[in-house]
C-alpha atoms as a PDB file:
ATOM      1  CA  UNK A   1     154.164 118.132 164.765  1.00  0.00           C
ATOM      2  CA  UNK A   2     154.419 114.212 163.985  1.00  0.00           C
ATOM      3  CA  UNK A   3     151.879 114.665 161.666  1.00  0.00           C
ATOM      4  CA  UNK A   4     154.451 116.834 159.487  1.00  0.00           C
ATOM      5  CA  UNK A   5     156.776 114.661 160.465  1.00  0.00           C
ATOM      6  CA  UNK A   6     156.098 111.327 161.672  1.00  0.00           C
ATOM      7  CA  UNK A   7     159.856 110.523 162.867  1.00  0.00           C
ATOM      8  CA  UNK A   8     160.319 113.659 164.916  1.00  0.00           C
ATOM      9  CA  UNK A   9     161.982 112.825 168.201  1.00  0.00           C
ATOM     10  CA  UNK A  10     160.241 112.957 172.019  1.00  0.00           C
ATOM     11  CA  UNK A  11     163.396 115.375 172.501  1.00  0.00           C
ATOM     12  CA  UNK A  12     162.584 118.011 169.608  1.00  0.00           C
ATOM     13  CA  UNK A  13     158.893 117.800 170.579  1.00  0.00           C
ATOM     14  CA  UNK A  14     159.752 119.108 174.210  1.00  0.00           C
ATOM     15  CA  UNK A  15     162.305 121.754 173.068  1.00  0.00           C
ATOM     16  CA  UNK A  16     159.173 123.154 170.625  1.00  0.00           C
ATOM     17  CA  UNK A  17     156.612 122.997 172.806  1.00  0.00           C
ATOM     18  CA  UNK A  18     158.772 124.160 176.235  1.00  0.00           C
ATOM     19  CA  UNK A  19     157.782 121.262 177.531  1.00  0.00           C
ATOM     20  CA  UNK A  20     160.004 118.397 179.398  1.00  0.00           C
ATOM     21  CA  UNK A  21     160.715 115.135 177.276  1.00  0.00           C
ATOM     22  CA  UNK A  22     158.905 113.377 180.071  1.00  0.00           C
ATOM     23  CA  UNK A  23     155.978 114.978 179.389  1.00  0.00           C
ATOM     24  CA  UNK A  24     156.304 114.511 175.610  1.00  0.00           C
ATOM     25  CA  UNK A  25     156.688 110.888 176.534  1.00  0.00           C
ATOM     26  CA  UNK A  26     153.498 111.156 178.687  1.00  0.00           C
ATOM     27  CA  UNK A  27     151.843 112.934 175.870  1.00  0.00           C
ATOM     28  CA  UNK A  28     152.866 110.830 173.195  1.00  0.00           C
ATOM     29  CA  UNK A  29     152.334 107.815 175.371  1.00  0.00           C
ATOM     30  CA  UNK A  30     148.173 108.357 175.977  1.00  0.00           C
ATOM     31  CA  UNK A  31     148.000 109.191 172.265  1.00  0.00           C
ATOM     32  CA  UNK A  32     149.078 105.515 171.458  1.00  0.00           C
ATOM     33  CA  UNK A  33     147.465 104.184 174.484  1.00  0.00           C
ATOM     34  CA  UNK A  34     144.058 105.557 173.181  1.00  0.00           C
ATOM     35  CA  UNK A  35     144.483 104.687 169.854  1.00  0.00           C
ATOM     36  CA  UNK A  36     144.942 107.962 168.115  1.00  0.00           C
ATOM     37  CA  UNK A  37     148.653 107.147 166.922  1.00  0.00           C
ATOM     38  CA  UNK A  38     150.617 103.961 166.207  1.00  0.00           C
ATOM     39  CA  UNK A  39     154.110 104.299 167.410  1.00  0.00           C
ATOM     40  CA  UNK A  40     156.707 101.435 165.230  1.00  0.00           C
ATOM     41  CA  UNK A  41     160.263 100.886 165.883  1.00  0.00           C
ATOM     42  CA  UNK A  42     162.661 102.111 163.367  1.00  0.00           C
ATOM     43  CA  UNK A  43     165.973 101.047 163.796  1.00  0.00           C
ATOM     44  CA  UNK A  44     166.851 103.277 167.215  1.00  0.00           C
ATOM     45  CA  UNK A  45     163.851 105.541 166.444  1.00  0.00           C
ATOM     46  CA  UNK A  46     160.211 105.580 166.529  1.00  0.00           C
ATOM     47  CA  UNK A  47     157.956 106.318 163.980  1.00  0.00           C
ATOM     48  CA  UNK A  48     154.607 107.280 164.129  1.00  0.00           C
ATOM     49  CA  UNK A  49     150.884 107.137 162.529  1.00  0.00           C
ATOM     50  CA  UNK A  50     148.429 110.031 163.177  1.00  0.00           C
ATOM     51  CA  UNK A  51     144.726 108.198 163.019  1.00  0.00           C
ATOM     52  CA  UNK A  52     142.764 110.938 161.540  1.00  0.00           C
ATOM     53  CA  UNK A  53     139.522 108.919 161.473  1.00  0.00           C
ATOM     54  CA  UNK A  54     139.470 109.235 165.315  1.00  0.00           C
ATOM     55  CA  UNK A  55     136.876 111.571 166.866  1.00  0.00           C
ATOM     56  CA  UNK A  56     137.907 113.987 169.277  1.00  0.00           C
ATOM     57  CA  UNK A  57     137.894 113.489 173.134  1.00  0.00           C
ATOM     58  CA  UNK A  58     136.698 116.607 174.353  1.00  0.00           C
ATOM     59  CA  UNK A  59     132.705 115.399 174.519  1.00  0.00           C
ATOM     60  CA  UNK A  60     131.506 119.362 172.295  1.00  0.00           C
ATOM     61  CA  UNK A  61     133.875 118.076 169.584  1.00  0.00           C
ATOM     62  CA  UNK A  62     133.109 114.540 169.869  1.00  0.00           C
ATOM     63  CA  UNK A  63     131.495 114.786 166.406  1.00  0.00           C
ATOM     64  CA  UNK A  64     134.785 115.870 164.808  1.00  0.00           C
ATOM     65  CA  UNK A  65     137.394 114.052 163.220  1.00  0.00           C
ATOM     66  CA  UNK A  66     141.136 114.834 164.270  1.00  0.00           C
ATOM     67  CA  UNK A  67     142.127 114.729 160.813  1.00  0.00           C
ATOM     68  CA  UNK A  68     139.454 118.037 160.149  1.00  0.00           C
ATOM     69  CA  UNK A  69     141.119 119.616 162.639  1.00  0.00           C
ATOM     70  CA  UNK A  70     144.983 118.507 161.516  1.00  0.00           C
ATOM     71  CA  UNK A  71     143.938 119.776 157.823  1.00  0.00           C
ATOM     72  CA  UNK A  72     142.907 123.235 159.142  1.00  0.00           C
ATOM     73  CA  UNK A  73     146.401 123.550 161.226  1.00  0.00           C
ATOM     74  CA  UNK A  74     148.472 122.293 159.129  1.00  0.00           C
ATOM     75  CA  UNK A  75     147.079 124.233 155.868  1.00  0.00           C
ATOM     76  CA  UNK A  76     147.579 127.382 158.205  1.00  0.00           C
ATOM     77  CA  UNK A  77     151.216 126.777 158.575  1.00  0.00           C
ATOM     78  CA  UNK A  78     154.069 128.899 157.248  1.00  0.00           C
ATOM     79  CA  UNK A  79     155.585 126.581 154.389  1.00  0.00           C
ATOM     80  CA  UNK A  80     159.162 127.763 155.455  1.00  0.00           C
ATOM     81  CA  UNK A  81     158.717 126.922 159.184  1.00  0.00           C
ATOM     82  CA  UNK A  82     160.112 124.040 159.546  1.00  0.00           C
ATOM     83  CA  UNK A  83     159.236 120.858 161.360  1.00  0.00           C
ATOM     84  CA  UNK A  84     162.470 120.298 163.523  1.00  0.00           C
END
């Protein structure tokens, strides 16, 4: 989702994914933490940066880029469903 759109809010994320916006936070929050986003204030948002050079965590996909995997979901998307 931010990497469609990298000013989506911690509020739309948790309605999507039927999650709660603390979780989102919590989500969003080891993401930055572990360097696979940059979060930068905006005005009264955040924006964010996907790092698709980083490898993955799980240690069978360690060999994997995120971005490989973001370029497979995100060329599988429906170009009408929108991000928000």
């Amino acid at each position: 989702m931010i990497a469609r759109d990298p000013t989506l809010r911690l509020r739309d994320i948790a309605a999507t994914l039927d999650i709660t916006e603390r979780a989102a936070q919590r989500i969003v929050t080891e993401l930055v933490d572990e360097g696979y986003l940059t979060r930068k204030r905006e005005g009264r948002r955040n924006s964010y940066k996907v790092h698709p050079k980083m490898p993955m965590r799980a240690p069978q996909a360690k060999h994997t880029e995120v971005g490989e995997i973001l370029d497979v979901l995100l060329a599988n998307q429906d170009p009408l469903d929108s991000p928000g």
